[in-house]
Protein backbone atom coordinates (compact mmCIF):
# COMPACT_ATOMS: atom_id res chain seq x y z
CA UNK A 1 124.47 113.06 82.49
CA UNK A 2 122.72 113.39 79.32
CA UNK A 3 125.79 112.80 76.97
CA UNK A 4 125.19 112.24 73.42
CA UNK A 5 121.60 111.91 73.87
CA UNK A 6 118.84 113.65 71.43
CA UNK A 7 116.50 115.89 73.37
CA UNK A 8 113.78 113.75 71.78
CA UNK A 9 115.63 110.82 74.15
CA UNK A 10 115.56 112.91 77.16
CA UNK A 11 112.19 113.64 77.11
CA UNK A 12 111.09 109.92 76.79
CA UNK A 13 113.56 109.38 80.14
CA UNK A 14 112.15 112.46 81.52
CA UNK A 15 108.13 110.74 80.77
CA UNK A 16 108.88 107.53 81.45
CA UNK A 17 110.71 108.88 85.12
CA UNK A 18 107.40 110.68 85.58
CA UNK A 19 106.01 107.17 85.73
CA UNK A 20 108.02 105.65 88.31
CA UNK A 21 107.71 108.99 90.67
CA UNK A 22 104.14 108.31 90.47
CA UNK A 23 105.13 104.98 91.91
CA UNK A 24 107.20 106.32 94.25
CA UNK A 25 104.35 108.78 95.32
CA UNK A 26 102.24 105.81 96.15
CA UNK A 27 104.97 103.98 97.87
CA UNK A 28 105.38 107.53 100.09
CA UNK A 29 101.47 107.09 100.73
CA UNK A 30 101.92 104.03 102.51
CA UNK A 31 104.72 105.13 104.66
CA UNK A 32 107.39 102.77 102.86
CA UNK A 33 110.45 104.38 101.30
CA UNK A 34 109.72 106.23 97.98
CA UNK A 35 110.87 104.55 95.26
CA UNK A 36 109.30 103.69 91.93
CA UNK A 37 110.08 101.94 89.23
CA UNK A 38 109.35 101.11 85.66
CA UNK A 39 110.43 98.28 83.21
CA UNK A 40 109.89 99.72 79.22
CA UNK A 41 110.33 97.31 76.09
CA UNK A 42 109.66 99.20 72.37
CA UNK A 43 108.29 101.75 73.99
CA UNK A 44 105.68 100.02 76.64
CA UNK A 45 105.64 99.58 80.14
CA UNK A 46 105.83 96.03 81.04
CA UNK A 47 106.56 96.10 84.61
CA UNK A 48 105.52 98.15 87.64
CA UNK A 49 106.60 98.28 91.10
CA UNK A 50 107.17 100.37 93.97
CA UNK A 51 109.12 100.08 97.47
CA UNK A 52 106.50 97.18 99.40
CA UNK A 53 109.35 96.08 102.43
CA UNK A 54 107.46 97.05 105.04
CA UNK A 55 104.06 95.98 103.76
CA UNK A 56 104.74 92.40 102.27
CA UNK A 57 107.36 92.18 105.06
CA UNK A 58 109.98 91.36 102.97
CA UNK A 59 113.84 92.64 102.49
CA UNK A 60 113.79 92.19 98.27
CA UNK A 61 110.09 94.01 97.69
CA UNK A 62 112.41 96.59 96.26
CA UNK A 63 110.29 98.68 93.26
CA UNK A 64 113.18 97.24 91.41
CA UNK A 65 113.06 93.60 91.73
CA UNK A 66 109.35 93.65 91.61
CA UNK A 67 108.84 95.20 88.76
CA UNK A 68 111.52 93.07 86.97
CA UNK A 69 109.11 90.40 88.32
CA UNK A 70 106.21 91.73 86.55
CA UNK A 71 108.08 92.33 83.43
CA UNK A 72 109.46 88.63 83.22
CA UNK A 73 105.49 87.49 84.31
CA UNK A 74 104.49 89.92 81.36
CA UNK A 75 107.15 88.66 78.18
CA UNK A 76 106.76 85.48 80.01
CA UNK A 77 110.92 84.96 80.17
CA UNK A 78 113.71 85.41 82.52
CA UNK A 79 115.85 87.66 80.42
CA UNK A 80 114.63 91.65 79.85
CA UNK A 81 116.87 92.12 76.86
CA UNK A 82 116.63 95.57 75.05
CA UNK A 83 114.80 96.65 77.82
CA UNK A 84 115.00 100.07 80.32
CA UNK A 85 114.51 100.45 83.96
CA UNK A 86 113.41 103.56 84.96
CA UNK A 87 114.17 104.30 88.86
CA UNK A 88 113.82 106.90 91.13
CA UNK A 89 116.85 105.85 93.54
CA UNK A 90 120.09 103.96 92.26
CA UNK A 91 119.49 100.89 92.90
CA UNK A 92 120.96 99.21 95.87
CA UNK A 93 123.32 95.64 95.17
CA UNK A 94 120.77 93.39 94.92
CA UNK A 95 119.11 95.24 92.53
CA UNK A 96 121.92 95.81 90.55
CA UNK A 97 122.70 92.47 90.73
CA UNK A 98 118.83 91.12 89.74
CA UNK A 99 119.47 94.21 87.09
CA UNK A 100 121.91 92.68 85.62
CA UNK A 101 121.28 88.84 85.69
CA UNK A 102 118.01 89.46 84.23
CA UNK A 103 120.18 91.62 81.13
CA UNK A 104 118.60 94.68 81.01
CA UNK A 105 120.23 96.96 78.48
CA UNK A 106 119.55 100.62 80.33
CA UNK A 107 119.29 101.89 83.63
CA UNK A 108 118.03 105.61 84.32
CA UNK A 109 117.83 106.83 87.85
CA UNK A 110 117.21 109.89 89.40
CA UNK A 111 118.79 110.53 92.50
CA UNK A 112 122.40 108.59 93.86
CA UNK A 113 122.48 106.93 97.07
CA UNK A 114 125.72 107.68 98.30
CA UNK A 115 124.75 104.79 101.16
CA UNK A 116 124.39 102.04 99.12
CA UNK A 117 124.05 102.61 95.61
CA UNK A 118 125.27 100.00 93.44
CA UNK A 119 125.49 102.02 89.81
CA UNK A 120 128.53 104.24 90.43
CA UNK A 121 128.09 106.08 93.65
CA UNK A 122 129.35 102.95 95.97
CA UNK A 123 129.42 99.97 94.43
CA UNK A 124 129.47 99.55 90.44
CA UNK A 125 127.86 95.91 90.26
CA UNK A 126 126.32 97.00 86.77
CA UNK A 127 129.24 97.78 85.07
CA UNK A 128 131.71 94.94 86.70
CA UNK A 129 133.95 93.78 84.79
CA UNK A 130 134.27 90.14 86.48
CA UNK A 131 130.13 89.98 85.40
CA UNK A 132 128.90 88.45 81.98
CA UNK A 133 126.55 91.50 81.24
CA UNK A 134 127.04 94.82 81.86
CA UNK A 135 124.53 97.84 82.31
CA UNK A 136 124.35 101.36 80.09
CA UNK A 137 123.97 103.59 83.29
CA UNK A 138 121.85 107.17 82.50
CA UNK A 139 122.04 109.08 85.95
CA UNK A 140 120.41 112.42 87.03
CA UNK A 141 117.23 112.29 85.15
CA UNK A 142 114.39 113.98 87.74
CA UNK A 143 116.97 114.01 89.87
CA UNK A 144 115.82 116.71 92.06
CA UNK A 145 112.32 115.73 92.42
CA UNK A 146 113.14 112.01 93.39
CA UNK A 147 115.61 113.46 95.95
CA UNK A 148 112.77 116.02 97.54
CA UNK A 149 110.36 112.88 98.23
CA UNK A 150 113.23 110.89 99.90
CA UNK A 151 114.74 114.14 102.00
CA UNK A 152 110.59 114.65 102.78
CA UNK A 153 110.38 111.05 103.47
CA UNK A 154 113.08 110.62 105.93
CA UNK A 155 112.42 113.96 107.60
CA UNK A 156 109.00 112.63 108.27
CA UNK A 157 110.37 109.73 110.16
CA UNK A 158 112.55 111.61 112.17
């Protein structure tokens, strides 16, 4: 999972994670499915978002695609080159597929979805071949801690 990387890079991925299970905390609070994300350019945050569906009332309020949409609001541009999303969940297919029209260099997740991840558990929509951009994928990374507040989450609700 961490192959080739410096422990001084894991412990920015583990930091910046930190971030986006804060997010996913506060998505938890508000009963919607917990997962946070975090869009980071030279070493700044530049987009925020957490799960909103059932709030806004809308299928793509994924933390993903909205904080994409804050980070394009924030460098004012539609491309996120050299940029890293930090997620809690692999992201689902349109995510992956926002993830990678809007170029984002890096995706780290924590926990697969074996339902509908779209990152290498299911699908691989960031790495396709047919695609004009493909993804550096970085999986595992608070793995165990995103996966407790989803497991909590759904138990909750059942």
């Amino acid at each position: 999972m961490f192959n080739g990387k410096t422990s001084g890079q894991i412990e920015q991925h583990r930091n910046y994670m930190l971030q986006a299970l804060k997010l996913a905390e506060q998505a938890y609070s508000q009963k919607e499915v917990p997962v946070g994300a975090v869009v980071v350019y030279e070493g700044r945050i530049i987009g925020k978002g957490y799960n909103q569906v059932e709030m806004l009332k809308d299928p793509t309020a994924h933390a993903e695609m909205l904080a994409i949409s804050a980070a394009c609001a924030t460098i004012q541009n539609k491309y996120l080159t050299g940029c890293t999303l930090y997620v809690t969940l692999e992201p689902c297919p349109m995510c992956a597929g926002a993830i990678v029209w809007s170029k984002i260099e890096r995706v780290v997740f924590g926990a697969m979805d074996e339902k509908a991840g779209a990152c290498g558990s299911v699908f691989n929509v960031a790495n396709n071949q047919h695609l004009n951009h493909r993804v550096e994928i970085i999986q595992g990374v608070l793995e165990r801690d995103s996966e407790y507040l989803m497991k909590q989450f759904f138990s909750e609700r059942r």
